[in-house]
Protein backbone atom coordinates (compact mmCIF):
# COMPACT_ATOMS: atom_id res chain seq x y z
CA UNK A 1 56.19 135.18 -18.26
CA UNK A 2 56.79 131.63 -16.82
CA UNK A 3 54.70 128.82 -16.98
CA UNK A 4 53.39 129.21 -13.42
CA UNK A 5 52.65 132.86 -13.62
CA UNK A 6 50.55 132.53 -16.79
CA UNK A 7 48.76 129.36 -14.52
CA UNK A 8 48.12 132.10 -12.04
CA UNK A 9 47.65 134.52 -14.35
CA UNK A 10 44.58 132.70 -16.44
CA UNK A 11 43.21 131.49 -13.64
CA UNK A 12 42.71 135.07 -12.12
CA UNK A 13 40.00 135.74 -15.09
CA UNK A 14 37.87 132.86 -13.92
CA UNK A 15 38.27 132.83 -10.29
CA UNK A 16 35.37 134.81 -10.00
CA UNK A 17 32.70 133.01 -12.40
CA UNK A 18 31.25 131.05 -9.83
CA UNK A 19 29.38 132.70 -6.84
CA UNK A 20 28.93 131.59 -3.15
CA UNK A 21 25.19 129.68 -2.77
CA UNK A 22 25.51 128.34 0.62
CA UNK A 23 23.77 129.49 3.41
CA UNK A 24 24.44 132.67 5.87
CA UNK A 25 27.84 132.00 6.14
CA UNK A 26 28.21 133.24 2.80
CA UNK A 27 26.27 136.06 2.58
CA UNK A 28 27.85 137.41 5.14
CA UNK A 29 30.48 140.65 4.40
CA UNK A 30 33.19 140.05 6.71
CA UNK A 31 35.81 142.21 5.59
CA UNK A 32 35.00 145.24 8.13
CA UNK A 33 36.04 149.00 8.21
CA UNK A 34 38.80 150.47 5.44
CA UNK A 35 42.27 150.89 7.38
CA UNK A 36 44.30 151.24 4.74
CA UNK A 37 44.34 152.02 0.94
CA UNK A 38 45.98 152.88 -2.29
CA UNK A 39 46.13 151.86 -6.04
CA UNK A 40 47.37 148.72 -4.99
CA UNK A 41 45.86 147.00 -1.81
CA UNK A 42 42.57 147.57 0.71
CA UNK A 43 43.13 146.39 4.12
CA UNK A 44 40.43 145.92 6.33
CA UNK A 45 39.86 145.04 9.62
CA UNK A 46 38.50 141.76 10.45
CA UNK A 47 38.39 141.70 14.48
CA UNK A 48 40.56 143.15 16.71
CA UNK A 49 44.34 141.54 15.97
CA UNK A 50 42.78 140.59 12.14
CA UNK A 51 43.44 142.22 8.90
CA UNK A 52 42.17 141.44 5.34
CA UNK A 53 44.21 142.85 2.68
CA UNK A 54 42.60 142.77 -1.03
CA UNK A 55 44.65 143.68 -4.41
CA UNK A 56 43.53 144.73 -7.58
CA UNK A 57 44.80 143.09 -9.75
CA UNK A 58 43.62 138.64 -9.77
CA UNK A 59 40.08 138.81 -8.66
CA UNK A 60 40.63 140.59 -4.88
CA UNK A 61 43.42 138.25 -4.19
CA UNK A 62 43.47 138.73 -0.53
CA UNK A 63 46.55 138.40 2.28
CA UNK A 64 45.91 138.42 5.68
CA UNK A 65 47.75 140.13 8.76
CA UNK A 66 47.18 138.22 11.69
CA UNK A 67 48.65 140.02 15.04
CA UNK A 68 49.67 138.00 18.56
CA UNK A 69 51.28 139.66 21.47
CA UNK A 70 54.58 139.05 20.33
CA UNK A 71 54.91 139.26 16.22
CA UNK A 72 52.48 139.07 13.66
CA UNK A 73 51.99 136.90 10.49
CA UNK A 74 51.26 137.89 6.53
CA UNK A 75 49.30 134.68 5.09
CA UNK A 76 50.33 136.00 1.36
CA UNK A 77 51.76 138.79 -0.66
CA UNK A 78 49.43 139.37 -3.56
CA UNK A 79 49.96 139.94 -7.20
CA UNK A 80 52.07 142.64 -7.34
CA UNK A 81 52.52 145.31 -3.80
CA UNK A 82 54.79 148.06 -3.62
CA UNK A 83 56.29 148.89 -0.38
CA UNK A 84 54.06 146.19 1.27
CA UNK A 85 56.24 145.22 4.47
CA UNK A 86 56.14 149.36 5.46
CA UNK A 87 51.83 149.02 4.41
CA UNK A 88 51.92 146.29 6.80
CA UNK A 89 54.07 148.24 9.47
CA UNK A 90 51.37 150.87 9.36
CA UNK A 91 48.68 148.67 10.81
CA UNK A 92 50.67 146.55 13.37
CA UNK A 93 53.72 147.46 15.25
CA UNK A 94 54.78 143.53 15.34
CA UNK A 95 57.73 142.81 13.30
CA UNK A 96 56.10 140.58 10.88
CA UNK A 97 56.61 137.14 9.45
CA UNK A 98 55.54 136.51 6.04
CA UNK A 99 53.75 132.94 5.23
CA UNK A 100 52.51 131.54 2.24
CA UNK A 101 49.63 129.16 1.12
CA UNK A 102 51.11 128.42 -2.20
CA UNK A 103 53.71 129.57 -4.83
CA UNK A 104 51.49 131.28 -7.25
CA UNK A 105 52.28 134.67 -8.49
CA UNK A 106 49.10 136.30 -6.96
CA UNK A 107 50.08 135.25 -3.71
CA UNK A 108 53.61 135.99 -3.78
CA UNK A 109 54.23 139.34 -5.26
CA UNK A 110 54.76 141.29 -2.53
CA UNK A 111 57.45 139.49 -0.67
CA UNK A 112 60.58 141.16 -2.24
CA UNK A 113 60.56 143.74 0.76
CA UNK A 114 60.64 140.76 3.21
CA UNK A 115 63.79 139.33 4.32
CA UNK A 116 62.15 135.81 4.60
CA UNK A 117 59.41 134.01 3.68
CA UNK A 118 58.21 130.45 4.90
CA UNK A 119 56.24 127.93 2.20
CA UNK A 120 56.00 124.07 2.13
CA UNK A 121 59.05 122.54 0.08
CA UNK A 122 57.08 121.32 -2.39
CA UNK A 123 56.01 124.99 -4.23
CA UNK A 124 59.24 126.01 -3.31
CA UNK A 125 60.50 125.45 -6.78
CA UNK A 126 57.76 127.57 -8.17
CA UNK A 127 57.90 130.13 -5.79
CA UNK A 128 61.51 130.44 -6.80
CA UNK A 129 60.63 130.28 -10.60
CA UNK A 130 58.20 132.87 -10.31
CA UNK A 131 60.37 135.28 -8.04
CA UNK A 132 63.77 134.63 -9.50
CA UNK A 133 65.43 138.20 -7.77
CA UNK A 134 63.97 137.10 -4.19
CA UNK A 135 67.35 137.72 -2.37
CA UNK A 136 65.72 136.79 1.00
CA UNK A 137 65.92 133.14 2.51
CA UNK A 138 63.25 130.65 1.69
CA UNK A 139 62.17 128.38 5.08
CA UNK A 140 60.28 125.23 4.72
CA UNK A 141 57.14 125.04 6.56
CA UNK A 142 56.29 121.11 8.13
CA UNK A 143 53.00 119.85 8.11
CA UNK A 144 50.78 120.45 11.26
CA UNK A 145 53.68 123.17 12.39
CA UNK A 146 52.85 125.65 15.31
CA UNK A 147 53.49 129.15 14.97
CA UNK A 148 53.52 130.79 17.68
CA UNK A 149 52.88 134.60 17.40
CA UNK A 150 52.42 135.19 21.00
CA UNK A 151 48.97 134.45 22.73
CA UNK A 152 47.95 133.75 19.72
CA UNK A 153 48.97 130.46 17.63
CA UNK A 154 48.42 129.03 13.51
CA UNK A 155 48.85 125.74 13.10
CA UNK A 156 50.04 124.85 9.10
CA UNK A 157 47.99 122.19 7.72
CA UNK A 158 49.16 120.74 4.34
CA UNK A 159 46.42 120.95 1.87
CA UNK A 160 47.94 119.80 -1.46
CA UNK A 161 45.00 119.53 -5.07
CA UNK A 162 45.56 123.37 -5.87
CA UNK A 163 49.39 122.79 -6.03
CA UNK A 164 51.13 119.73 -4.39
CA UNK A 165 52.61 122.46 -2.03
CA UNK A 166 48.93 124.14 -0.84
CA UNK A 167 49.02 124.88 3.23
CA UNK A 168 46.22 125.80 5.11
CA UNK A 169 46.53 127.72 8.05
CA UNK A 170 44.63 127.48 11.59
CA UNK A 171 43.51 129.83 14.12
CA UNK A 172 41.85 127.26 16.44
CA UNK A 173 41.09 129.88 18.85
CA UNK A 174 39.26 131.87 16.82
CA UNK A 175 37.67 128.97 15.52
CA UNK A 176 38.99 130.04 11.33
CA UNK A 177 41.48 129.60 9.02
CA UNK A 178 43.15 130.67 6.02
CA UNK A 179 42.87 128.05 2.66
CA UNK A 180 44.23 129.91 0.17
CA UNK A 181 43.32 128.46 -3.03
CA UNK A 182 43.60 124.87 -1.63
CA UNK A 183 39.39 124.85 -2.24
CA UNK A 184 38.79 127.22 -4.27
CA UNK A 185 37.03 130.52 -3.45
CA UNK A 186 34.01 128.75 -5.18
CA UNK A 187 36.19 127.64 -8.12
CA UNK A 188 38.86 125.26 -7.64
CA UNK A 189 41.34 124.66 -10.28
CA UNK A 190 43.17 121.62 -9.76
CA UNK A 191 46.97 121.46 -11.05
CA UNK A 192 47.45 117.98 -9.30
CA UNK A 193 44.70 115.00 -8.84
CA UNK A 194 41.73 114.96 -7.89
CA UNK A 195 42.71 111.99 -5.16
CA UNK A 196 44.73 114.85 -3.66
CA UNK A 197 41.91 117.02 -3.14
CA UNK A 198 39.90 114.26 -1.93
CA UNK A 199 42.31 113.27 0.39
CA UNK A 200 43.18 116.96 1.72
CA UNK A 201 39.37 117.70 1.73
CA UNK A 202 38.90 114.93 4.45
CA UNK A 203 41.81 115.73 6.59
CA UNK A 204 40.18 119.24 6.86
CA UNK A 205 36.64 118.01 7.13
CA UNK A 206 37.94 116.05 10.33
CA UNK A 207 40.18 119.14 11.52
CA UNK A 208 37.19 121.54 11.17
CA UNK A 209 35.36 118.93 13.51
CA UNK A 210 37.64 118.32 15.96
CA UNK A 211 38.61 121.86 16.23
CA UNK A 212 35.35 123.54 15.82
CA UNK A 213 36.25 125.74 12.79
CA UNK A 214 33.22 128.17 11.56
CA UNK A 215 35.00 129.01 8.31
CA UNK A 216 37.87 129.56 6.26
CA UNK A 217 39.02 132.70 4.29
CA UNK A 218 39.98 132.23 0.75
CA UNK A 219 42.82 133.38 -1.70
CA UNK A 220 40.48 135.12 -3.91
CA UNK A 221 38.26 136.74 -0.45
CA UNK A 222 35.54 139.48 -1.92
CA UNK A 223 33.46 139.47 1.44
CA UNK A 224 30.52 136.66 -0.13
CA UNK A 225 32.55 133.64 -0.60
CA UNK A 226 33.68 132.48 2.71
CA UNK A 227 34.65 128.35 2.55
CA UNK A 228 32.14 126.64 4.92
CA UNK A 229 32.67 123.42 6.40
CA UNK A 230 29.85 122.50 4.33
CA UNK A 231 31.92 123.62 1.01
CA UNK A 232 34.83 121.20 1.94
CA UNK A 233 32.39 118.51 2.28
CA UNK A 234 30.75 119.12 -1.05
CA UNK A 235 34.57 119.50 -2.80
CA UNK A 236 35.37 116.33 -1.35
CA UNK A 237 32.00 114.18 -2.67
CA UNK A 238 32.65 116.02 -5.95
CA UNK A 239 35.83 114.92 -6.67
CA UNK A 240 35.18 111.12 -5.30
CA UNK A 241 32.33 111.16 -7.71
CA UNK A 242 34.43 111.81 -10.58
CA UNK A 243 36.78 109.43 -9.32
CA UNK A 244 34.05 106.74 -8.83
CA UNK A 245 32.84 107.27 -11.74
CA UNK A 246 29.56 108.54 -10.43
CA UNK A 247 30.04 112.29 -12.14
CA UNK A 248 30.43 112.62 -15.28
CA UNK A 249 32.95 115.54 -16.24
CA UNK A 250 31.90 117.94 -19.21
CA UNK A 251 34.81 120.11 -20.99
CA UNK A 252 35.38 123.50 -19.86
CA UNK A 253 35.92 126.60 -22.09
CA UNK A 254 39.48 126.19 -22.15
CA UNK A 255 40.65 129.16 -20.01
CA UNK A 256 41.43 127.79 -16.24
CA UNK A 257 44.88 127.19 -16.51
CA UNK A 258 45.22 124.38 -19.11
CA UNK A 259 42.44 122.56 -17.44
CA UNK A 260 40.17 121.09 -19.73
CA UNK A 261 37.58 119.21 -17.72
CA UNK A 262 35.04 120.71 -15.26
CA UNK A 263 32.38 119.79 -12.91
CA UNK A 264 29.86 122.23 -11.35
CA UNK A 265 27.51 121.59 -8.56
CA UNK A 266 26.45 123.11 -5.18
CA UNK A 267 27.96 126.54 -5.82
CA UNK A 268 31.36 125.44 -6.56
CA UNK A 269 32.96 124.74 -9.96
CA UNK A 270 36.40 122.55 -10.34
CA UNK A 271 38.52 122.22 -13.12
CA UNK A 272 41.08 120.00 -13.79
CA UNK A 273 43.14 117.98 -16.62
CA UNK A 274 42.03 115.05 -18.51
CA UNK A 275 45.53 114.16 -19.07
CA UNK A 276 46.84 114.10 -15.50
CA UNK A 277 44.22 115.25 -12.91
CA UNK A 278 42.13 111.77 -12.63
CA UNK A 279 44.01 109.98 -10.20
């Protein structure tokens, strides 16, 4: 197994330790009504033109089918999907572009059916790493890039702490997006510096202003732990704290990835290394 995968990998067993404590938003089941399932995947719908999918196999690692007039988009491919682009043709007739928040196994299993995939140059190297018979082409997505599905647009919004190549994507209209693991899912492991959480934590705080975002839907999605604008907020004091030296980091158990330093506060627990994530 490569290095990245076994990141993924050990981060799947503790993606789910910490629980969502904020609020309605969170204790709110938004996953709707079963539309499809088998031993690998659960879709269900969100709203009309929005799909959840959840796998099995890293903590409901979810992928999301989002449907325009023209084409439709899957935000993520899961851990490991059989047959997922003719799963995917079953709910939408769209022909179907395939986007991803990051290049972690869990999110990019499924993609070997698709005939390209789009993710921001810099996971590209682990995307390829981790999915070294992809025979498809690889696109580079640019930061604040408008896709355009058809009456209905996502805007990528680079979101790098998770990975240096973490995207989040935008449905202004609807007033959500789609974060991936760029914050978390209530525990945020950190495989770059905490300055680039802080820093990608504030450009979505002001976004989610601006733009009047509700929520966001996670990587890890299972229908309690929506990311309010409230959570972003909190990551981004968090992390400044630490920084500041206001917080005082305590050592973790030793299973998040490598990451041997934690903090734990408001719902939300972050790891990161002592050797390269305080910067």
């Amino acid at each position: 197994m490569k290095f990245n995968s076994i990141l993924a990998a050990m981060a799947c067993l503790f993606a789910g330790a910490v629980q969502a404590q904020d609020g309605d938003i969170n204790s709110r089941d938004l996953r709707g009504k079963v539309v499809y399932e088998d031993d690998a995947v659960v879709f269900r719908q969100i709203d009309e033109h929005t799909w959840i999918g959840n796998g099995h196999l890293c903590y409901n690692e979810s992928l999301y089918l989002v449907e325009g007039s023209e084409r439709a988009a899957l935000i993520d491919a899961g851990t490991r999907i059989p047959d997922l682009d003719k799963i995917v043709a079953r709910i939408t007739s769209k022909p179907v572009m395939l986007l991803l928040t990051h290049g972690h196994g869990d999110h990019v299993g499924g993609v070997g059916p698709f005939p390209e995939v789009y993710i921001c140059e810099a996971d590209r190297l682990m995307f390829s790493s981790n999915l070294r018979r992809y025979s498809g082409q690889i696109k580079t997505l640019s930061d604040g890039q408008i896709i355009d599905l058809g009456g209905r647009q996502l805007e990528a919004v680079f979101t790098p702490g998770h990975t240096l190549g973490s995207v989040t994507f935008f449905d202004k209209a609807n007033h959500y997006g789609f974060s991936g693991d760029a914050f978390g899912s209530t525990n945020l492991l950190v495989f770059t510096y905490l300055s680039n959480v802080v820093a990608s934590a504030a450009k979505v705080e002001q976004y989610i202003k601006a733009n009047d975002i509700k929520f966001l839907f996670p990587g890890h999605y299972s229908g309690d732990n929506l990311e309010s604008p409230q959570r972003v907020t909190d990551i981004k004091v968090m992390c400044s704290e630490v920084l500041d030296g206001k917080r005082k980091p305590v050592k973790s158990d030793g299973n998040n990835g490598g990451n041997d330093m934690m903090i734990e506060d408001k719902g939300v627990r972050i790891t990161f290394s002592s050797r390269t994530g305080i910067k």
